[in-house]
N, C-alpha and C. Protein backbone atom coordinates (compact mmCIF):
# COMPACT_ATOMS: atom_id res chain seq x y z
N UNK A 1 -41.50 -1.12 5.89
CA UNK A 1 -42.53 -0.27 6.46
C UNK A 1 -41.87 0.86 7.26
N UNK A 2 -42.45 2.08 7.20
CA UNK A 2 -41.84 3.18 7.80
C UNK A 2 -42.45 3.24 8.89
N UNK A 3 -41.21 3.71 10.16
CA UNK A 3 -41.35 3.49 11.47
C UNK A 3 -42.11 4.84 11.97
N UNK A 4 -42.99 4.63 12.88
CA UNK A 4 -43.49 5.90 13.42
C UNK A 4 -43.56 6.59 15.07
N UNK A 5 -43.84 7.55 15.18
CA UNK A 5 -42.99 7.88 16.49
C UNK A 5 -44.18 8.97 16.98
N UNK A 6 -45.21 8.69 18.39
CA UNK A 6 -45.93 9.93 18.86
C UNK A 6 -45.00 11.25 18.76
N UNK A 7 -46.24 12.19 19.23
CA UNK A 7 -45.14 13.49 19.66
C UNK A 7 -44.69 13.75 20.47
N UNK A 8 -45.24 12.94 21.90
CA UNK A 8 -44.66 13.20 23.26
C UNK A 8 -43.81 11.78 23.21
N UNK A 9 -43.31 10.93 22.03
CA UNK A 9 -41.82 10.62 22.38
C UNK A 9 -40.97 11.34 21.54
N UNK A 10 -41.22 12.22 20.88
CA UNK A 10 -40.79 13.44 19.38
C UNK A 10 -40.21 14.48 20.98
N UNK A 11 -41.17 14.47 21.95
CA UNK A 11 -40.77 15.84 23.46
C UNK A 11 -40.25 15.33 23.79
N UNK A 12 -39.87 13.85 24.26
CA UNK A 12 -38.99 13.50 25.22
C UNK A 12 -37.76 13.16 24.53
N UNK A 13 -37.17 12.80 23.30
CA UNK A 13 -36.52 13.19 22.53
C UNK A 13 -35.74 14.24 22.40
N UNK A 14 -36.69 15.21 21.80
CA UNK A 14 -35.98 17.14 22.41
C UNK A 14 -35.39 17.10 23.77
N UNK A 15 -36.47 16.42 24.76
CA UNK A 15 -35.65 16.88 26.08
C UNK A 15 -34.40 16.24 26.55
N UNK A 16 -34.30 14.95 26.15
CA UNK A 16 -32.74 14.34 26.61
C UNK A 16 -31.91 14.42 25.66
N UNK A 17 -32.36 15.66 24.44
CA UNK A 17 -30.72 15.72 23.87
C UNK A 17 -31.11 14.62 22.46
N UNK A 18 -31.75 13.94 21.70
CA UNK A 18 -31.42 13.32 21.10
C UNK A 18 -30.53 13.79 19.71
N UNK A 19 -29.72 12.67 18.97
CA UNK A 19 -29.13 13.37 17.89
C UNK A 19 -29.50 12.82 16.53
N UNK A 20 -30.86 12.97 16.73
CA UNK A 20 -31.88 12.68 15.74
C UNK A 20 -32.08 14.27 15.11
N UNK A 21 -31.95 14.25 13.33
CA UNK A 21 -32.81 15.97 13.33
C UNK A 21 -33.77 15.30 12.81
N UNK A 22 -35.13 16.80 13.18
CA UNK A 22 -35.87 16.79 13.15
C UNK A 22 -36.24 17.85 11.66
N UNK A 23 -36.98 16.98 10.52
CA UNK A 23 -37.46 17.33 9.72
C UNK A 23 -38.99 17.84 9.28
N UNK A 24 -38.97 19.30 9.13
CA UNK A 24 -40.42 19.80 8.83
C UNK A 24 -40.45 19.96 7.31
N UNK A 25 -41.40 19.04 6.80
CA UNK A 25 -41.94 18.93 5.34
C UNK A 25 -43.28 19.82 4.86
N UNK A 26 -43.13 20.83 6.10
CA UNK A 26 -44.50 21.84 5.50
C UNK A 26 -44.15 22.86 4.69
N UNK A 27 -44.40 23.32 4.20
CA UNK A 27 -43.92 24.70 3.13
C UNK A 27 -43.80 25.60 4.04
N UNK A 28 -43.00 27.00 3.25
CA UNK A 28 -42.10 27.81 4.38
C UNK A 28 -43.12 28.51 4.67
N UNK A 29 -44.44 28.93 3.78
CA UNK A 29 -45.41 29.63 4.82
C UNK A 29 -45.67 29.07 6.07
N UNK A 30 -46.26 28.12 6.10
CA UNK A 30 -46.37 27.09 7.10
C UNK A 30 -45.35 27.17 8.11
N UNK A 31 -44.11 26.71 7.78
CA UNK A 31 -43.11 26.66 8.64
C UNK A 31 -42.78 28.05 9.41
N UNK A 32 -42.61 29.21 8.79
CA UNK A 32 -42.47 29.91 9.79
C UNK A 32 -43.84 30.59 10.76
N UNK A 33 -44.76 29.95 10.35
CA UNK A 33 -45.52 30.96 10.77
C UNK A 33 -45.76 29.89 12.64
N UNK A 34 -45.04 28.74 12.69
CA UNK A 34 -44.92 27.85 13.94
C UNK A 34 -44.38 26.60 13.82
N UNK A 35 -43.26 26.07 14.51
CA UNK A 35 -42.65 25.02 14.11
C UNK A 35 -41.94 24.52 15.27
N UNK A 36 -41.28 23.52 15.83
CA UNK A 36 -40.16 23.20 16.57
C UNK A 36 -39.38 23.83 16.48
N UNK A 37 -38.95 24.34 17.27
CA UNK A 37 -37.49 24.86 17.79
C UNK A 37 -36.32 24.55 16.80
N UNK A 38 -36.36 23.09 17.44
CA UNK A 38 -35.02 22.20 16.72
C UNK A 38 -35.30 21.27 15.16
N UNK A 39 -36.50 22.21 14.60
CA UNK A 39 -36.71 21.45 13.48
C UNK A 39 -36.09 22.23 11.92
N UNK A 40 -35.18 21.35 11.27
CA UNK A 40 -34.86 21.94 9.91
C UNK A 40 -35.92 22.08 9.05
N UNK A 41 -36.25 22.59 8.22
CA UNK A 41 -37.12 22.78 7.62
C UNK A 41 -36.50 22.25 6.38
N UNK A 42 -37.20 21.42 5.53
CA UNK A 42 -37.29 21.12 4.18
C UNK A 42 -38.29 20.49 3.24
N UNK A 43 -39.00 21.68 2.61
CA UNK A 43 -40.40 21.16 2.41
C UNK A 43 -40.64 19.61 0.98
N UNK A 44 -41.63 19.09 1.47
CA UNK A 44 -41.98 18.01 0.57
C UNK A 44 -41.56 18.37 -0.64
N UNK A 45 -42.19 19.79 -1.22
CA UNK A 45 -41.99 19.73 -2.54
C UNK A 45 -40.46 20.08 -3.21
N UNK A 46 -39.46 20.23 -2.16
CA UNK A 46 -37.96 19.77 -2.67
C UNK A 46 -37.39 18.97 -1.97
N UNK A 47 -38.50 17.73 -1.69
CA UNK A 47 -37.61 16.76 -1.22
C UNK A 47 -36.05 15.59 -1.92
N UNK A 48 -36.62 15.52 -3.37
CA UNK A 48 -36.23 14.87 -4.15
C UNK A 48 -34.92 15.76 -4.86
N UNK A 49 -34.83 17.13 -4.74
CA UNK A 49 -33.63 17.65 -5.24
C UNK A 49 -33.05 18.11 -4.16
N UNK A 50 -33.72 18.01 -2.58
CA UNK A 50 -32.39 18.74 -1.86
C UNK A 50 -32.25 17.41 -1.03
N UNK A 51 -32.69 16.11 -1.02
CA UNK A 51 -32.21 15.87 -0.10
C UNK A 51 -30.71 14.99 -0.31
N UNK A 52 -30.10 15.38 -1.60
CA UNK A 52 -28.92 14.58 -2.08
C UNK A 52 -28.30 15.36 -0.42
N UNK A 53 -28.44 16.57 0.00
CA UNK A 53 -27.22 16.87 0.84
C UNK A 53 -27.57 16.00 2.26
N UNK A 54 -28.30 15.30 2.70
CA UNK A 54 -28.67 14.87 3.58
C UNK A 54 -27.76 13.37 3.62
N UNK A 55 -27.34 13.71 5.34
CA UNK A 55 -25.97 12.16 5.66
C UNK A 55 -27.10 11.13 5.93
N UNK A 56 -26.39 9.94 5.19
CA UNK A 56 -27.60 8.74 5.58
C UNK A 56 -26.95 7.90 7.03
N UNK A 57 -26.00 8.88 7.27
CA UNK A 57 -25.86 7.65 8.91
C UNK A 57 -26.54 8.84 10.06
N UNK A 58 -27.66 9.70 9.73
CA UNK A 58 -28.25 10.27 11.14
C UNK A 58 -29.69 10.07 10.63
N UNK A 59 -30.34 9.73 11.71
CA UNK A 59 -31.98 9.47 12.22
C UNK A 59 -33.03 10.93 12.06
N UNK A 60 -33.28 11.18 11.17
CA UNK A 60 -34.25 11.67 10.61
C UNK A 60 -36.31 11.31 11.32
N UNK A 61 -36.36 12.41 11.93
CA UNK A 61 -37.89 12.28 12.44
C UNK A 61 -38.50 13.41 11.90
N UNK A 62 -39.50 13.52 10.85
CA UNK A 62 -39.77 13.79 9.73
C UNK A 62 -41.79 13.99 10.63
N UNK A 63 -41.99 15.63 10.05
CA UNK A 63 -43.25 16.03 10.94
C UNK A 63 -43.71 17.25 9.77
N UNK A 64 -44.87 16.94 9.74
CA UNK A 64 -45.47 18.49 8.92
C UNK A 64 -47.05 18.66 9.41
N UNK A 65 -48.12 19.18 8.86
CA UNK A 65 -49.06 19.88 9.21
C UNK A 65 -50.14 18.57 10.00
N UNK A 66 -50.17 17.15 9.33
CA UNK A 66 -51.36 16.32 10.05
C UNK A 66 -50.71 15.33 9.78
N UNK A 67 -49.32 14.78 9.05
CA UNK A 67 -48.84 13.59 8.94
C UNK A 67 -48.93 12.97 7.52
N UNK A 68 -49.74 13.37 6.65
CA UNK A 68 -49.72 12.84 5.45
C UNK A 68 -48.55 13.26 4.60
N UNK A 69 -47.81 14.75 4.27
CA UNK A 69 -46.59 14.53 3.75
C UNK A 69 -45.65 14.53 4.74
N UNK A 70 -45.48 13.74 5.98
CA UNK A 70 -44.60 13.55 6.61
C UNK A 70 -44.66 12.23 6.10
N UNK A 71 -45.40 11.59 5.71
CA UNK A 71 -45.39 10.18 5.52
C UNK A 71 -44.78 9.76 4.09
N UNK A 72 -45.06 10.61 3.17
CA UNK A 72 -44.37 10.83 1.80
C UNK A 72 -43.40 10.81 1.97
N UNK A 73 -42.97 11.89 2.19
CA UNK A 73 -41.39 12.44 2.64
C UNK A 73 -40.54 10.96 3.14
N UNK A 74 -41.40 10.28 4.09
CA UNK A 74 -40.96 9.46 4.92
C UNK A 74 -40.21 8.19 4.11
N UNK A 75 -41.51 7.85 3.27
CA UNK A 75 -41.29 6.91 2.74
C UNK A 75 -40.31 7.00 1.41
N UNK A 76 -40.58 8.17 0.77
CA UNK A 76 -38.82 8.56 -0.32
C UNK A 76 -37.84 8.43 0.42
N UNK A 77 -37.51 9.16 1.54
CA UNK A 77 -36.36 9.14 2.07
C UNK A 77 -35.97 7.57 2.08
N UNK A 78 -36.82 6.92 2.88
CA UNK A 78 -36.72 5.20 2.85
C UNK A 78 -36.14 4.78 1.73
N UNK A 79 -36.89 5.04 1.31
CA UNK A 79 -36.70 4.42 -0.25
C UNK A 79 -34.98 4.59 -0.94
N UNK A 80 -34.63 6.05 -0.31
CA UNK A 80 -32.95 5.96 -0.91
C UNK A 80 -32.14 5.63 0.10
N UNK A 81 -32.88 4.99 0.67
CA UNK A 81 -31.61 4.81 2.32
C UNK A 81 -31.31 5.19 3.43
N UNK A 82 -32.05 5.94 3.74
CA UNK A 82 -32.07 7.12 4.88
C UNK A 82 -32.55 6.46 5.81
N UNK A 83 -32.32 6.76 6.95
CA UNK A 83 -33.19 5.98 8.09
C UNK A 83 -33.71 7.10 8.40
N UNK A 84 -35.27 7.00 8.53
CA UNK A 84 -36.46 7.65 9.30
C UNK A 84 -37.67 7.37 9.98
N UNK A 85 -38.06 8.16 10.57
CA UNK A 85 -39.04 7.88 11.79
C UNK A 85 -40.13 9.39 11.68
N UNK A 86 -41.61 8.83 10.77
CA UNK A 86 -42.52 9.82 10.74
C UNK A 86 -43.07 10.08 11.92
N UNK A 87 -43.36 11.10 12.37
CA UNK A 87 -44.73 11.11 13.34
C UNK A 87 -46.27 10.95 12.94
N UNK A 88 -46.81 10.53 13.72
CA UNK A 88 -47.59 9.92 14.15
C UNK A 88 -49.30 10.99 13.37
N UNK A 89 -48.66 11.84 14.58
CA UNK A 89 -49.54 13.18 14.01
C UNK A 89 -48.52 14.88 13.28
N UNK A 90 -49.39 15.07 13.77
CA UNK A 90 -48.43 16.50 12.61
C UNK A 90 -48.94 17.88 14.03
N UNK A 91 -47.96 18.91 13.12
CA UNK A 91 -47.97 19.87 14.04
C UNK A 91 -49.27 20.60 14.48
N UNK A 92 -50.57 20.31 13.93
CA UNK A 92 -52.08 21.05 14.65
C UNK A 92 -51.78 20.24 15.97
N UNK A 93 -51.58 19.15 16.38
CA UNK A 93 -51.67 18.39 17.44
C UNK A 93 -49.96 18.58 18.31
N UNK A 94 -49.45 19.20 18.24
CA UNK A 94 -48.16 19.55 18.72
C UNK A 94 -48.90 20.45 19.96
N UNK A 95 -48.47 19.99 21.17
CA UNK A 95 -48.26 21.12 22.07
C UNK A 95 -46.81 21.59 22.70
N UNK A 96 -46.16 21.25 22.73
CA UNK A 96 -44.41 21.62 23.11
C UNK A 96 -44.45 23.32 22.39
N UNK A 97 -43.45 23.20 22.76
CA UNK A 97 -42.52 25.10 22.15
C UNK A 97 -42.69 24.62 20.61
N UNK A 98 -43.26 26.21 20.55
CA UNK A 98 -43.19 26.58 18.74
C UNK A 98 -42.61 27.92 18.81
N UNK A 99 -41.76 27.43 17.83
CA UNK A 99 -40.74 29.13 16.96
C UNK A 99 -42.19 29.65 16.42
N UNK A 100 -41.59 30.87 16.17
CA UNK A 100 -42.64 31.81 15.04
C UNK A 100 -41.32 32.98 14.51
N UNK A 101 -41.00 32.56 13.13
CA UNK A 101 -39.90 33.11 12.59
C UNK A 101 -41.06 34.75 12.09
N UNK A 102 -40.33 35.68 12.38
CA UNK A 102 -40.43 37.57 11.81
C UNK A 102 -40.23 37.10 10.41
């Protein structure tokens, strides 16, 4: 079963430094138009061909628009070995710092 994680322990996380990355599975419209700070972006729909480059010894916390393809995402990654931790909710319910990429 895939582990899940609020967003205000996703903030308190950010704030002490964790060396967990943080994965956004929303598409790049989405993504830039507001996102975490410290979140890589790699959307659902290349999860399965990009995530060969991804190290399976770091903690992956995996977030997109309401949680449903964070939960996808979540559970492939699982599935090849990866350790991850979906959130709970998704970024409409995010209040912390959001980028907005030009």
């Amino acid at each position: 079963m895939t582990k899940t994680i609020t967003l205000d322990a996703i903030q308190d996380a950010i704030n002490t430094g964790t060396d967990a990355v943080i994965l956004d599975v929303r598409e790049l419209d989405e993504f830039v138009a507001g996102h975490i700070p410290e979140a890589t972006h790699l959307p659902l729909s290349d999860i399965e061909s990009q995530s060969v480059g991804l190290a399976k010894d770091v903690e992956y916390i995996i977030i997109c628009k309401k949680g449903g393809r964070a939960m996808q995402a979540g559970q492939y990654l699982e599935d090849k070995g990866y350790n991850v931790t979906v959130a709970e909710q998704g970024m409409d319910d995010w209040t912390g710092e959001v980028k907005i990429e030009d």
